[in-house]
PDB file of N, CA and C in Angstrom:
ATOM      1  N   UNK A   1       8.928  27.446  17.864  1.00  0.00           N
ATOM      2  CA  UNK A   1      10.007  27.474  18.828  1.00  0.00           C
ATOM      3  C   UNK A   1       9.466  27.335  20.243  1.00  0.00           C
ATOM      4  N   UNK A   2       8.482  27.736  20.562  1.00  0.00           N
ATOM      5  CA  UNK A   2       7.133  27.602  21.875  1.00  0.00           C
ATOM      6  C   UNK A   2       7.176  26.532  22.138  1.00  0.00           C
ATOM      7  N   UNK A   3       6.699  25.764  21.052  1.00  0.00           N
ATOM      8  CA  UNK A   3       6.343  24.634  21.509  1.00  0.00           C
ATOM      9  C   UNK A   3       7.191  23.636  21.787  1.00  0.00           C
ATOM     10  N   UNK A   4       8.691  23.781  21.153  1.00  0.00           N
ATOM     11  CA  UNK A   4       9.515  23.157  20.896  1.00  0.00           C
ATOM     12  C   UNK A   4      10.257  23.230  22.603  1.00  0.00           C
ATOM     13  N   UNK A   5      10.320  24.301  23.001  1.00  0.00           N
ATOM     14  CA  UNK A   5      10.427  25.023  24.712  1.00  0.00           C
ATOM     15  C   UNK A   5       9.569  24.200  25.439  1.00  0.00           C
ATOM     16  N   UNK A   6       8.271  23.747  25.269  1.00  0.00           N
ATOM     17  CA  UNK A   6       7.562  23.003  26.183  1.00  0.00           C
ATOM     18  C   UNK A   6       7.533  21.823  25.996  1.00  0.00           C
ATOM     19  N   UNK A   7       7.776  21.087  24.792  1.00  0.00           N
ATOM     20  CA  UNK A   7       7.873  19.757  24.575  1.00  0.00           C
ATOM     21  C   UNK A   7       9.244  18.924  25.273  1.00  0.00           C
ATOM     22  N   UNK A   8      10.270  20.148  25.287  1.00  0.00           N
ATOM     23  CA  UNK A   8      11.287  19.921  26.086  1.00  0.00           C
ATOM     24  C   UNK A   8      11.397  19.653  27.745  1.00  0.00           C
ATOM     25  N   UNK A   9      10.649  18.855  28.125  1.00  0.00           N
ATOM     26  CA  UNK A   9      10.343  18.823  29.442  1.00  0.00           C
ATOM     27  C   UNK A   9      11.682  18.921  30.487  1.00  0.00           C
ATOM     28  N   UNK A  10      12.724  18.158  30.122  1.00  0.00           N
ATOM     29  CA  UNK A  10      13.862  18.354  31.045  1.00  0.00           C
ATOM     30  C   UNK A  10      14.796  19.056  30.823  1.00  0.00           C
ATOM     31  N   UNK A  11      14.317  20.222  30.098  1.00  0.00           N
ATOM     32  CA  UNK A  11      14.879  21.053  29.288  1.00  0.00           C
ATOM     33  C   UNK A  11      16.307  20.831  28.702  1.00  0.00           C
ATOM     34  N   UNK A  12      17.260  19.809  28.472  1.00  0.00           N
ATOM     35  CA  UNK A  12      18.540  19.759  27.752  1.00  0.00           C
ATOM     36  C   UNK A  12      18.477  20.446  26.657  1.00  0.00           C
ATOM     37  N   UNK A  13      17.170  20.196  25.615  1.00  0.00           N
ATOM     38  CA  UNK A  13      17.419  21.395  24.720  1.00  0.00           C
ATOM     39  C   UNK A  13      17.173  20.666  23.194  1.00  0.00           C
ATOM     40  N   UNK A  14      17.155  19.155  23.406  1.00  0.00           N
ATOM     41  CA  UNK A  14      16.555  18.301  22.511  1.00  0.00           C
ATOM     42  C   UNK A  14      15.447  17.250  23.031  1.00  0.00           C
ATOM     43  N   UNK A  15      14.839  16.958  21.721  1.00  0.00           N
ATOM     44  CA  UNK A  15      13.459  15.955  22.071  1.00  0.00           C
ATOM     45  C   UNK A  15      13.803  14.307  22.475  1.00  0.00           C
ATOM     46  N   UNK A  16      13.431  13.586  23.291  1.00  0.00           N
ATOM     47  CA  UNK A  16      13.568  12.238  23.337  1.00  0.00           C
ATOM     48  C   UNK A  16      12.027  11.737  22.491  1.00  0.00           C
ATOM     49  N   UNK A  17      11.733  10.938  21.879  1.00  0.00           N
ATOM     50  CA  UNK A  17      11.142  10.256  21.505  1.00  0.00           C
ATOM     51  C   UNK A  17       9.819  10.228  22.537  1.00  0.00           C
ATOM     52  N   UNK A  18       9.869  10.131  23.826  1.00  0.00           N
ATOM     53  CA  UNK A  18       8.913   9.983  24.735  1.00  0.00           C
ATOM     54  C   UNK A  18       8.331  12.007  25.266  1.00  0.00           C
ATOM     55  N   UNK A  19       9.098  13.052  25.481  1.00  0.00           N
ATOM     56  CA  UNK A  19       9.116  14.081  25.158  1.00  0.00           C
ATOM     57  C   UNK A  19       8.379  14.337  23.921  1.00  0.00           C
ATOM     58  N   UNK A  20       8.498  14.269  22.483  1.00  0.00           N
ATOM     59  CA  UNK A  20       7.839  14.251  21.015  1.00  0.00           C
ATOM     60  C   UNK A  20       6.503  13.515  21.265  1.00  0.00           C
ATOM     61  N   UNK A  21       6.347  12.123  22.051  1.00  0.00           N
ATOM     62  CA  UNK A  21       4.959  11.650  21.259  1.00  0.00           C
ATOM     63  C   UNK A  21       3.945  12.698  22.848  1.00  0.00           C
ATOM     64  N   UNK A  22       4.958  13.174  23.495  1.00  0.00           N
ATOM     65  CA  UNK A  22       3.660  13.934  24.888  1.00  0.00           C
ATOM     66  C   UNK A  22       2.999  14.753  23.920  1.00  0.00           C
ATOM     67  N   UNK A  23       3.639  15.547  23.063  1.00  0.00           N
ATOM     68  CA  UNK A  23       3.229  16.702  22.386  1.00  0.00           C
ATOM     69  C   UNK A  23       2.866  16.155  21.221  1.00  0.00           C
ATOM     70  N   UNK A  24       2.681  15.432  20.087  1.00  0.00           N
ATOM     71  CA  UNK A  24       2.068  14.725  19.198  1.00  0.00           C
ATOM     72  C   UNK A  24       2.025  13.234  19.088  1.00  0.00           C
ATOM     73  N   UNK A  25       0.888  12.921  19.747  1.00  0.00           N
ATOM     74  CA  UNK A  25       0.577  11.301  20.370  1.00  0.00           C
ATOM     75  C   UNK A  25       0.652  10.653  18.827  1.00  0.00           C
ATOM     76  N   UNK A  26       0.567  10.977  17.816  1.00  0.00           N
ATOM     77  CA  UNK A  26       0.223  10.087  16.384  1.00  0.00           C
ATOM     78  C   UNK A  26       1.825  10.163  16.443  1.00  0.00           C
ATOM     79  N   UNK A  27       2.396  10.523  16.583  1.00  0.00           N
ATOM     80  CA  UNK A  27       3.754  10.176  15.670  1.00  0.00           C
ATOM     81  C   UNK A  27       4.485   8.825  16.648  1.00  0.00           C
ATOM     82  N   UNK A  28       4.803   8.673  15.107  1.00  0.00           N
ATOM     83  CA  UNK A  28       5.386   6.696  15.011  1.00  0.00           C
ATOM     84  C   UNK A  28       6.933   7.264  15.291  1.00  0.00           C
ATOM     85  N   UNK A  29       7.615   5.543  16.132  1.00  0.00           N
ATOM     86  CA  UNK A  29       8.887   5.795  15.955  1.00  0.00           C
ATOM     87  C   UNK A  29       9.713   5.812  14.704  1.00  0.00           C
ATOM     88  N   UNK A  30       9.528   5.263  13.657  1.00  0.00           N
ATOM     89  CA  UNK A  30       9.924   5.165  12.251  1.00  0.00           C
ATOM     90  C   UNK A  30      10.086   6.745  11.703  1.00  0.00           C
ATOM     91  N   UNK A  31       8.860   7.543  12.173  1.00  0.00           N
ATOM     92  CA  UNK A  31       8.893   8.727  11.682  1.00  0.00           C
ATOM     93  C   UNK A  31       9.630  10.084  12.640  1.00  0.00           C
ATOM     94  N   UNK A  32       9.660   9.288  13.782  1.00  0.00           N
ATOM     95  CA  UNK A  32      10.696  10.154  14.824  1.00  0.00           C
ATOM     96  C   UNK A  32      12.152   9.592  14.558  1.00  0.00           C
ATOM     97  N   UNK A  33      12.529   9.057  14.084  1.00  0.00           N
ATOM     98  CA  UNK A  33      13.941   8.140  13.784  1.00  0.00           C
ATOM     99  C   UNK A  33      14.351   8.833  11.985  1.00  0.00           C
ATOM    100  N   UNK A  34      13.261   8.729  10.984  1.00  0.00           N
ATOM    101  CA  UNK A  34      13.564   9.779  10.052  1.00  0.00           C
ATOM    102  C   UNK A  34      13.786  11.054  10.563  1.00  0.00           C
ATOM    103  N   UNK A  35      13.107  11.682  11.228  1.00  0.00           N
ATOM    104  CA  UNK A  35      13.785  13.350  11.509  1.00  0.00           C
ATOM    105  C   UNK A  35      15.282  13.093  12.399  1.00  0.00           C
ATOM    106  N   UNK A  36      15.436  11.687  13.292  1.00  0.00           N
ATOM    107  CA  UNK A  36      16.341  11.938  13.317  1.00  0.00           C
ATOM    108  C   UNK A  36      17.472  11.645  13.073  1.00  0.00           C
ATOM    109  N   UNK A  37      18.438  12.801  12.241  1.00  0.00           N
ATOM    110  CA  UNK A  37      19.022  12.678  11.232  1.00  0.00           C
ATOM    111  C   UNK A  37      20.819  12.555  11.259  1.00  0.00           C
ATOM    112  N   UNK A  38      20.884  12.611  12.565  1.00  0.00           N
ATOM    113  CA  UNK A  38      22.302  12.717  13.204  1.00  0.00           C
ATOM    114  C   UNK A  38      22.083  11.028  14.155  1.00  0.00           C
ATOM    115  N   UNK A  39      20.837  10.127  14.240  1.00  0.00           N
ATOM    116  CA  UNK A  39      21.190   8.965  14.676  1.00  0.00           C
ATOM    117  C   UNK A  39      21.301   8.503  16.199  1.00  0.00           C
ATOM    118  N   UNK A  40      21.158   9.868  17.249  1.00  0.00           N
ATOM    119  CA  UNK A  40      22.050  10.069  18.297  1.00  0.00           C
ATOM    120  C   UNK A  40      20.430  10.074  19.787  1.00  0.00           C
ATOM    121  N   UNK A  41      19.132   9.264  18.734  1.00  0.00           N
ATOM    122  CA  UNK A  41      18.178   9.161  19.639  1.00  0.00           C
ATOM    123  C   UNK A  41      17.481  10.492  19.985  1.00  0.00           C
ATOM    124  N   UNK A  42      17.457  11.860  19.738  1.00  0.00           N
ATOM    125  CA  UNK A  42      16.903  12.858  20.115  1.00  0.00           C
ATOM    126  C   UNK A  42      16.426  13.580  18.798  1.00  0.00           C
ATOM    127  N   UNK A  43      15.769  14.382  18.796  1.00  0.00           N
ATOM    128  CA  UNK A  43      15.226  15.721  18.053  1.00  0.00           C
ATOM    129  C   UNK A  43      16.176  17.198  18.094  1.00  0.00           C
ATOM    130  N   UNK A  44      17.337  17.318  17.406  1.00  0.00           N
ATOM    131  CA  UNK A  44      17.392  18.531  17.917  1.00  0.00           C
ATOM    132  C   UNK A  44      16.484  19.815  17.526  1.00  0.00           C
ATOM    133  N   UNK A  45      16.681  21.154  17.876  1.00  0.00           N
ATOM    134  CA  UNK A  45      16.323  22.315  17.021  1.00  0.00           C
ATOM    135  C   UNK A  45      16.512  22.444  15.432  1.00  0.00           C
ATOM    136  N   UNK A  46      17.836  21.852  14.940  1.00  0.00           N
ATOM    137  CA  UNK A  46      18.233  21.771  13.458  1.00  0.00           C
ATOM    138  C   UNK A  46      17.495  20.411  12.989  1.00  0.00           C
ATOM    139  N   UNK A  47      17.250  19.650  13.923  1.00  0.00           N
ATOM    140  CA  UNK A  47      17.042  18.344  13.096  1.00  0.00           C
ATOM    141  C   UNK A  47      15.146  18.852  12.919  1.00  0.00           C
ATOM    142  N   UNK A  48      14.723  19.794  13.342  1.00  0.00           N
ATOM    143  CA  UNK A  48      12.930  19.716  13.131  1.00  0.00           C
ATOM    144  C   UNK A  48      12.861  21.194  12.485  1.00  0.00           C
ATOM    145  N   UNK A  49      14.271  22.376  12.326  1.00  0.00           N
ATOM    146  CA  UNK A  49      14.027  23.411  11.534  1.00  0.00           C
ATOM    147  C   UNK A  49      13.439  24.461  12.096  1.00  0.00           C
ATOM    148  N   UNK A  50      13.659  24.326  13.630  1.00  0.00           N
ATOM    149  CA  UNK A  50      13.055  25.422  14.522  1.00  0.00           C
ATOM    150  C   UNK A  50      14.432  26.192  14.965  1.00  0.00           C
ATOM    151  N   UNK A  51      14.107  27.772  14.903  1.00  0.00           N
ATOM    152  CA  UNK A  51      15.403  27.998  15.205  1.00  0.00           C
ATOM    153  C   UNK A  51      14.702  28.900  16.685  1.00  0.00           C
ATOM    154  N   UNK A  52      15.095  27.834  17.886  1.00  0.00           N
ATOM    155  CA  UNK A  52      14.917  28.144  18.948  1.00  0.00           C
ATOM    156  C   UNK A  52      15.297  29.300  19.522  1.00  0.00           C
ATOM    157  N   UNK A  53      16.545  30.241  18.850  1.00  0.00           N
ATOM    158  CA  UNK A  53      16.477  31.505  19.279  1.00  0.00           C
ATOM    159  C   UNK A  53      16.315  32.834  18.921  1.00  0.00           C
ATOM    160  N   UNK A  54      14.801  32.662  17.684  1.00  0.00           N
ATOM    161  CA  UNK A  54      14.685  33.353  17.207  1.00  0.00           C
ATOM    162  C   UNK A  54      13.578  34.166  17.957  1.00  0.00           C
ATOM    163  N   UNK A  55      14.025  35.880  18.141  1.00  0.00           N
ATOM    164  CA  UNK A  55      12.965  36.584  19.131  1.00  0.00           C
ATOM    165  C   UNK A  55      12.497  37.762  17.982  1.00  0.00           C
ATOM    166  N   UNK A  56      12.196  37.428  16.937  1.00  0.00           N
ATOM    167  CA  UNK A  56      11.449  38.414  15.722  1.00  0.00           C
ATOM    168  C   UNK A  56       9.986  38.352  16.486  1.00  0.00           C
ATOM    169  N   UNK A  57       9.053  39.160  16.055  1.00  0.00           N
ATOM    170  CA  UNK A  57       7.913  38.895  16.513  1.00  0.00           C
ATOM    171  C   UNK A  57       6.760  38.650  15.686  1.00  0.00           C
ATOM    172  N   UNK A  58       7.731  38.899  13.778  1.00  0.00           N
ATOM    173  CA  UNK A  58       6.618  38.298  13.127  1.00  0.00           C
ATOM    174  C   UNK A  58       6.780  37.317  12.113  1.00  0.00           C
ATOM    175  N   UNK A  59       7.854  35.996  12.924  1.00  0.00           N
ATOM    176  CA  UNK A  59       7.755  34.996  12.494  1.00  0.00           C
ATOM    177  C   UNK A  59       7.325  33.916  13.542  1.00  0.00           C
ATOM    178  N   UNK A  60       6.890  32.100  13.077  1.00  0.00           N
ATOM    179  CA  UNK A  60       7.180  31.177  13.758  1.00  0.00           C
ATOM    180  C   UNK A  60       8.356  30.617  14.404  1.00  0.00           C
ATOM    181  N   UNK A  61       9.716  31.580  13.832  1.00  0.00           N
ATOM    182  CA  UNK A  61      10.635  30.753  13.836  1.00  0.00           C
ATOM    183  C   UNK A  61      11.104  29.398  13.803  1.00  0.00           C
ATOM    184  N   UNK A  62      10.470  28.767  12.344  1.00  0.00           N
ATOM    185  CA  UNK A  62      10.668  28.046  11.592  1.00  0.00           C
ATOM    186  C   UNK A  62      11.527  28.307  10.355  1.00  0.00           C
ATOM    187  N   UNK A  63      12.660  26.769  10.049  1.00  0.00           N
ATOM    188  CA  UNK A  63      13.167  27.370   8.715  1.00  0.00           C
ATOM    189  C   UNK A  63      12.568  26.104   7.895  1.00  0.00           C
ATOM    190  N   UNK A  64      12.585  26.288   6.809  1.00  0.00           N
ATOM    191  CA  UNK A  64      11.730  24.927   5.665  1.00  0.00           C
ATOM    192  C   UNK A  64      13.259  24.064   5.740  1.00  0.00           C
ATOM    193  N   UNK A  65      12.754  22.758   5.830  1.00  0.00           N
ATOM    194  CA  UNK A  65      13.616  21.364   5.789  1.00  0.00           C
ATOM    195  C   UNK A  65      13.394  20.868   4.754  1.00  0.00           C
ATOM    196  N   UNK A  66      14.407  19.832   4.151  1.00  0.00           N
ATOM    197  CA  UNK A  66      14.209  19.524   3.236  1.00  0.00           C
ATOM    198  C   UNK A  66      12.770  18.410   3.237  1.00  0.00           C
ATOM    199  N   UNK A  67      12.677  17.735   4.297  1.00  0.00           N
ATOM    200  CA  UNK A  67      11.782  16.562   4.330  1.00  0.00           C
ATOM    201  C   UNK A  67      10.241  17.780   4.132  1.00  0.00           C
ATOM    202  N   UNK A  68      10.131  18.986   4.977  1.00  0.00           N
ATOM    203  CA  UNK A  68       8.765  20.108   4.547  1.00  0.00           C
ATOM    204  C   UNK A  68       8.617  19.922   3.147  1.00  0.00           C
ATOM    205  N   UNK A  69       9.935  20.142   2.357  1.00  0.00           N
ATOM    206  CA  UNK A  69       9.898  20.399   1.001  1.00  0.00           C
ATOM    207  C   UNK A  69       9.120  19.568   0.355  1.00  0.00           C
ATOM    208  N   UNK A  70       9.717  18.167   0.754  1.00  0.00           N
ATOM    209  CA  UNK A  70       9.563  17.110  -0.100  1.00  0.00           C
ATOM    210  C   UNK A  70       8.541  16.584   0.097  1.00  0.00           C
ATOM    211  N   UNK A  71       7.013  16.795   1.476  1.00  0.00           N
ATOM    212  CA  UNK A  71       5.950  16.553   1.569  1.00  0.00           C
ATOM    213  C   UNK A  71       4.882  17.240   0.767  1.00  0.00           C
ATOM    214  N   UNK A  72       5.354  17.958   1.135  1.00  0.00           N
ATOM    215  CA  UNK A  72       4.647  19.919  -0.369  1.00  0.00           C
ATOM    216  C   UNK A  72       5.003  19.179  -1.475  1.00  0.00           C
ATOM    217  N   UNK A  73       5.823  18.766  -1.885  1.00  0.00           N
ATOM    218  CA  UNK A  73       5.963  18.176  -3.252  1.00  0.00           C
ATOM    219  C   UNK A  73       5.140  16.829  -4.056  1.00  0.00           C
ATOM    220  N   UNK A  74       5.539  16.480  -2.754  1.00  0.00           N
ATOM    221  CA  UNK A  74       4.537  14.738  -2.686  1.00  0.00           C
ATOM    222  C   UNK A  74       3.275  15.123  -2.984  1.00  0.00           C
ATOM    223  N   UNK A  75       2.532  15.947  -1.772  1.00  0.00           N
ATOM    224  CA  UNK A  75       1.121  16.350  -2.226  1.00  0.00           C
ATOM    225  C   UNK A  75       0.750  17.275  -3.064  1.00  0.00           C
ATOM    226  N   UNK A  76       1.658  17.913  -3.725  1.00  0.00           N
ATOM    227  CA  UNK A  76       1.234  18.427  -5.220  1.00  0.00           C
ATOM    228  C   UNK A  76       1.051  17.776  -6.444  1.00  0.00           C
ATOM    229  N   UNK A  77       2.205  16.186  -6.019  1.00  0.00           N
ATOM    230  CA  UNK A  77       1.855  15.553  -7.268  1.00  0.00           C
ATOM    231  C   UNK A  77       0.963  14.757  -7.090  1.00  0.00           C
ATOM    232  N   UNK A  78       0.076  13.962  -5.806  1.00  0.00           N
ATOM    233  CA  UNK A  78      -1.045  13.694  -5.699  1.00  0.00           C
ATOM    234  C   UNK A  78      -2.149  14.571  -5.981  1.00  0.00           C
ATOM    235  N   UNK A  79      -2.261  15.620  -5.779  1.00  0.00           N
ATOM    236  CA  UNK A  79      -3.251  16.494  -6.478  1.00  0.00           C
ATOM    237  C   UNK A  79      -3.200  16.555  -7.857  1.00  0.00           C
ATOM    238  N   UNK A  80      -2.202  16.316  -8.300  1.00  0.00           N
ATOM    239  CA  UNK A  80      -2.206  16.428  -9.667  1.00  0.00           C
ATOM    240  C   UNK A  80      -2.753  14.865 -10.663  1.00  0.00           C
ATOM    241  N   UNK A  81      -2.523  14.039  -9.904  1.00  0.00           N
ATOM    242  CA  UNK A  81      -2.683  12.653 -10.377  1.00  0.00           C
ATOM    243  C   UNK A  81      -3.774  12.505  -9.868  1.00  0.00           C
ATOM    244  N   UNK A  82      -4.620  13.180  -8.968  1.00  0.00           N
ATOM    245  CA  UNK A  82      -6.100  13.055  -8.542  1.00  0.00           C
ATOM    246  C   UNK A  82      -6.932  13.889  -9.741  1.00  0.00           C
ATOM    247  N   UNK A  83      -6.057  15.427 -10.504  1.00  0.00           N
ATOM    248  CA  UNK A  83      -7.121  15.947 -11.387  1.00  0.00           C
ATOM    249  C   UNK A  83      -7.210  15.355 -12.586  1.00  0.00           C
ATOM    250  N   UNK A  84      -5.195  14.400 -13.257  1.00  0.00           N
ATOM    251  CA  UNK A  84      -5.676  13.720 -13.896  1.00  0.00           C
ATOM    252  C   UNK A  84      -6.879  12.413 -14.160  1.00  0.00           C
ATOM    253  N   UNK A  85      -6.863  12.241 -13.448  1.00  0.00           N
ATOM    254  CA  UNK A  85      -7.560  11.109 -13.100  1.00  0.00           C
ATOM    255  C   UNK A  85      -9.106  11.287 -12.405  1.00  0.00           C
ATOM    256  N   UNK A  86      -9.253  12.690 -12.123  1.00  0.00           N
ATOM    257  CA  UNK A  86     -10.813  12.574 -13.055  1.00  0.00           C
ATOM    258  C   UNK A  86     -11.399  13.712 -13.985  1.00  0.00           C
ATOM    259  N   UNK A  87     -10.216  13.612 -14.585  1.00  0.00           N
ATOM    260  CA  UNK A  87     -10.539  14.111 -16.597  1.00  0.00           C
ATOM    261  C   UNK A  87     -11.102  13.233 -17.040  1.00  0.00           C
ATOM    262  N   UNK A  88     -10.193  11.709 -16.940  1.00  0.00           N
ATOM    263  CA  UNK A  88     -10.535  10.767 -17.351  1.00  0.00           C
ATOM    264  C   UNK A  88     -11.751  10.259 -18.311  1.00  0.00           C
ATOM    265  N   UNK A  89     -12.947  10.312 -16.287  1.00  0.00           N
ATOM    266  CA  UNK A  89     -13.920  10.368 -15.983  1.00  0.00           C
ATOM    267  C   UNK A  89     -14.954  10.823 -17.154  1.00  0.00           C
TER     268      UNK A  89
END
């Protein structure tokens, strides 16, 4: 949620594309255009799973998205098709 506060440079409260790559220079527009999921050119808080007003002190205030899910998933079944594959061997 920190970071999500500083990446926000003109503070409205969502990411522009140019805002997102200050704070992670690798990310592609293809992959800033998948998160965003409402179409409308920005990042919101719901669209990246940060819940910006969360003041607990012993979380990230992060919630899991489905796209988190589905990367954890992806690379479990590459690990798995990496141990099949050297049984093989």
């Amino acid at each position: 949620a920190d970071t999500f506060t500083q990446a926000d440079a003109n503070g409205d409260g969502n990411l522009s594309f140019k805002e997102a790559i200050a704070g992670i220079p690798a990310l592609t527009q293809a992959v800033f255009d998948a998160l965003d999921t409402n179409g409308d050119g920005y990042l919101s808080p719901d669209e990246l799973g940060v819940d910006a007003g969360s003041d607990c002190s012993g979380c990230r205030g992060v919630r899991p998205t489905w796209l988190g899910d589905a990367m954890t998933a992806m690379l479990g079944l590459i690990g798995l098709a990496m141990v099949a594959a050297a049984k093989k061997w």
